[in-house]
C-alpha atoms as a PDB file:
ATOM      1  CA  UNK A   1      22.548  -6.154  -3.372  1.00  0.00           C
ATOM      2  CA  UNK A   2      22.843  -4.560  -6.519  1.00  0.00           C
ATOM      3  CA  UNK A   3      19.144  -4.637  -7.284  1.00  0.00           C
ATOM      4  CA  UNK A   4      18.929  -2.843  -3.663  1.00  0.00           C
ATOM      5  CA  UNK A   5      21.439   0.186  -5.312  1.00  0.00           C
ATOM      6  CA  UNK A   6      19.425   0.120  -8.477  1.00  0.00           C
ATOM      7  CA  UNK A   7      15.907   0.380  -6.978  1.00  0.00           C
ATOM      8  CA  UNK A   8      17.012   3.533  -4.288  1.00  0.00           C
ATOM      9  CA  UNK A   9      19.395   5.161  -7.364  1.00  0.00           C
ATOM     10  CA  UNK A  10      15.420   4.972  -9.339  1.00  0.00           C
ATOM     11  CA  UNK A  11      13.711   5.927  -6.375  1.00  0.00           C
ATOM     12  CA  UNK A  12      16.038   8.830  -5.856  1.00  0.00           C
ATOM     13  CA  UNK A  13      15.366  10.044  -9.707  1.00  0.00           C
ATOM     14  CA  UNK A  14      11.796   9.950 -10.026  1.00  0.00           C
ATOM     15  CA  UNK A  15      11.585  11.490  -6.772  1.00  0.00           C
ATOM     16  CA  UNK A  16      13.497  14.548  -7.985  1.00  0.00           C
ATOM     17  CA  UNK A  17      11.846  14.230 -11.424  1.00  0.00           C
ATOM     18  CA  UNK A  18       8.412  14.096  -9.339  1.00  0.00           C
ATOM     19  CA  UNK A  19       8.984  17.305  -8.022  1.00  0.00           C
ATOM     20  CA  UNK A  20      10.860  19.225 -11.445  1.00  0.00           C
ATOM     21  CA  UNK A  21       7.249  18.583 -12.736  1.00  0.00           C
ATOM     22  CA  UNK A  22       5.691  20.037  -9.763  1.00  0.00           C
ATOM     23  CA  UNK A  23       3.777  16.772  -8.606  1.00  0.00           C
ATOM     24  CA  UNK A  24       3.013  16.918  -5.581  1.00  0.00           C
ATOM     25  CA  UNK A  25       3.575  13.579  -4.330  1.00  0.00           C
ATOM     26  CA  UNK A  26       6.640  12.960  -2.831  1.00  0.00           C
ATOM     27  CA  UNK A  27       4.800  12.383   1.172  1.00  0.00           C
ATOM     28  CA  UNK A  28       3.260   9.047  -1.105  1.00  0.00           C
ATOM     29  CA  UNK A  29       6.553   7.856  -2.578  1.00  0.00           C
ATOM     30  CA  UNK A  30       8.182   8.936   0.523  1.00  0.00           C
ATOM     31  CA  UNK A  31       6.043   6.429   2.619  1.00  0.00           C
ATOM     32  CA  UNK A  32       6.037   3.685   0.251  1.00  0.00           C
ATOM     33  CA  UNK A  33      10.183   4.090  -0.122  1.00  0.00           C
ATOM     34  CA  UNK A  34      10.439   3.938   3.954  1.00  0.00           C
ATOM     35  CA  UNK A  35       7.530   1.031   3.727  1.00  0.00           C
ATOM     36  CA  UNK A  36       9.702  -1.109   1.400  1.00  0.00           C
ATOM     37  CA  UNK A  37      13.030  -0.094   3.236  1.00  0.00           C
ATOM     38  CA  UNK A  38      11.867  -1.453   6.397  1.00  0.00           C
ATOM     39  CA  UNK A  39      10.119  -4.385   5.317  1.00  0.00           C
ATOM     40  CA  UNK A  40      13.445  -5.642   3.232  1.00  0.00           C
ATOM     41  CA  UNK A  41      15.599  -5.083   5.631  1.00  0.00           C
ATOM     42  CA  UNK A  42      13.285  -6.914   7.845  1.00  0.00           C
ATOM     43  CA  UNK A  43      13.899  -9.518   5.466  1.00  0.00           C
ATOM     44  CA  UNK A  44      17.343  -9.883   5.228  1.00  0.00           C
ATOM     45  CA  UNK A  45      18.210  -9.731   8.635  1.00  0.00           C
ATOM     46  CA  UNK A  46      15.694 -12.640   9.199  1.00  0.00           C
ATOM     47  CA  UNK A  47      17.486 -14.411   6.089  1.00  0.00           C
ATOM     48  CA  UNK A  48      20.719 -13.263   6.415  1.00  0.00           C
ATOM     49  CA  UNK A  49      20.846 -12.858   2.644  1.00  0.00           C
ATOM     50  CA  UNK A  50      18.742 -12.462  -0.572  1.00  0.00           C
ATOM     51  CA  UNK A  51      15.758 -14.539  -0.364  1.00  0.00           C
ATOM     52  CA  UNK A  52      12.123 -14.970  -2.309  1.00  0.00           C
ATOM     53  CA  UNK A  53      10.089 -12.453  -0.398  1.00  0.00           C
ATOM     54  CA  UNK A  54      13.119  -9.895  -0.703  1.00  0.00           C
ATOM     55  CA  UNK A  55      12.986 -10.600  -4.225  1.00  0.00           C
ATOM     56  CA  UNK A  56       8.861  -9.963  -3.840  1.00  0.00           C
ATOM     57  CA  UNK A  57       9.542  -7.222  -2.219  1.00  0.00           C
ATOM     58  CA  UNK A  58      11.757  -5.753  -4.820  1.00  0.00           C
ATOM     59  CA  UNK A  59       8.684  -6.566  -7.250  1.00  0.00           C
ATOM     60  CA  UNK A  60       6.352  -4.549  -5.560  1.00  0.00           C
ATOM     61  CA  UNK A  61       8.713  -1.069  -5.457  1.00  0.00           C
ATOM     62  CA  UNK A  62       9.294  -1.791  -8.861  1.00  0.00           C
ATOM     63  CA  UNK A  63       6.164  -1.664  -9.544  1.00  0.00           C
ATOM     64  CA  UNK A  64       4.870   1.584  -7.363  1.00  0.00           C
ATOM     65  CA  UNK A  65       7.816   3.603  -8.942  1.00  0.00           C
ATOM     66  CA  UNK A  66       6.612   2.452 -12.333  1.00  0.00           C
ATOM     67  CA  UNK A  67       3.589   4.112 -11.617  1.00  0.00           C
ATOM     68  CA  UNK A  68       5.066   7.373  -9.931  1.00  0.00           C
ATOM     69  CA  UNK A  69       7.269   7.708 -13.872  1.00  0.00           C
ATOM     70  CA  UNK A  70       4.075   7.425 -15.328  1.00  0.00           C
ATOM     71  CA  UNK A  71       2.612  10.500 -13.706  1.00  0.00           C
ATOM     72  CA  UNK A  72       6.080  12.627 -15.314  1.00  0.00           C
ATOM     73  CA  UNK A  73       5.237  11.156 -18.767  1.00  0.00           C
ATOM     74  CA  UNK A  74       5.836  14.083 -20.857  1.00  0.00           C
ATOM     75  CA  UNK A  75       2.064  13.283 -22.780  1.00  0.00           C
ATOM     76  CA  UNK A  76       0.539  12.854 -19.218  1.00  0.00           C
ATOM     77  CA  UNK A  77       2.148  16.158 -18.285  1.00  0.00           C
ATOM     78  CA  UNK A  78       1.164  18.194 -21.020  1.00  0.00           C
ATOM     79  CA  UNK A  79      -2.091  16.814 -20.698  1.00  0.00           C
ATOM     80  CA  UNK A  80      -2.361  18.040 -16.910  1.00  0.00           C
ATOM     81  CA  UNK A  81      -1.216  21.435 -18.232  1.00  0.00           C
ATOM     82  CA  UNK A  82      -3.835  21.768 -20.783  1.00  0.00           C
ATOM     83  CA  UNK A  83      -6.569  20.984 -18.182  1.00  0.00           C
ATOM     84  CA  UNK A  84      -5.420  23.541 -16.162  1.00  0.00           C
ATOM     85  CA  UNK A  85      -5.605  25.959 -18.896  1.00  0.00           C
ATOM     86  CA  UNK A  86      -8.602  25.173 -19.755  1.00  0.00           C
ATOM     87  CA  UNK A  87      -9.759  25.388 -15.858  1.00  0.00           C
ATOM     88  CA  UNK A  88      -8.509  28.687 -15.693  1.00  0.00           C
ATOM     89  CA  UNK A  89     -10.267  30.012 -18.816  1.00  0.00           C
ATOM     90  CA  UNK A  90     -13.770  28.732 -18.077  1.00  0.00           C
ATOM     91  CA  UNK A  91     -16.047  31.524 -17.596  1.00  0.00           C
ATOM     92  CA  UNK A  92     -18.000  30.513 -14.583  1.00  0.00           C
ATOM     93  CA  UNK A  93     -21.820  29.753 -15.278  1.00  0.00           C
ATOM     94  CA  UNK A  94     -24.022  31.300 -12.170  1.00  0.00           C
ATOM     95  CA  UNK A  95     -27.032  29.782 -11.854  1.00  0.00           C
ATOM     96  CA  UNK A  96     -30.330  30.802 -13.119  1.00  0.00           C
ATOM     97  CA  UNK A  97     -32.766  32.047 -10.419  1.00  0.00           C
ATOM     98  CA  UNK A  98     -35.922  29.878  -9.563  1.00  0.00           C
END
């Protein structure tokens, strides 16, 4: 159970770090959070207990909120920033006529 606490108390935190960096992806960790919910709960009440495919389970959030803190990596988000500044001082090219 205390892996359950840890994994929502993470999934709780990069949610709200998600959105601090203005990453607009909290409908995907949103689904995948109700996605694992339901499936281990699934699980325990069919196990009455911890078992290897809640243990799986745990693996796979894990693993998608592993990828979710990479996107608030400060070098990934200062990267996104400088493409957008760089986006937003392109002069647009118009094309030449035939």
């Amino acid at each position: 159970m205390n892996g359950l606490l840890k994994l929502d108390e993470e999934y709780r935190s990069t949610r709200a770090a998600l959105v601090s960096a203005g990453i607009n992806m909290t409908d995907s960790i949103d689904a995948l959070y109700r996605d694992w919910r339901r499936w281990r709960d699934k699980s325990q009440s069919l196990y009455a207990g911890e078992s290897v495919d809640a243990a799986n389970l745990d693996r796979w959030w894990a693993l998608h909120l592993a990828q979710f803190r990479s996107l608030i990596d400060p070098l990934r988000v200062a990267a996104r920033a400088e493409r957008v500044r760089k986006d937003q001082s392109a002069v647009p090219v118009k094309p030449h006529p035939a």
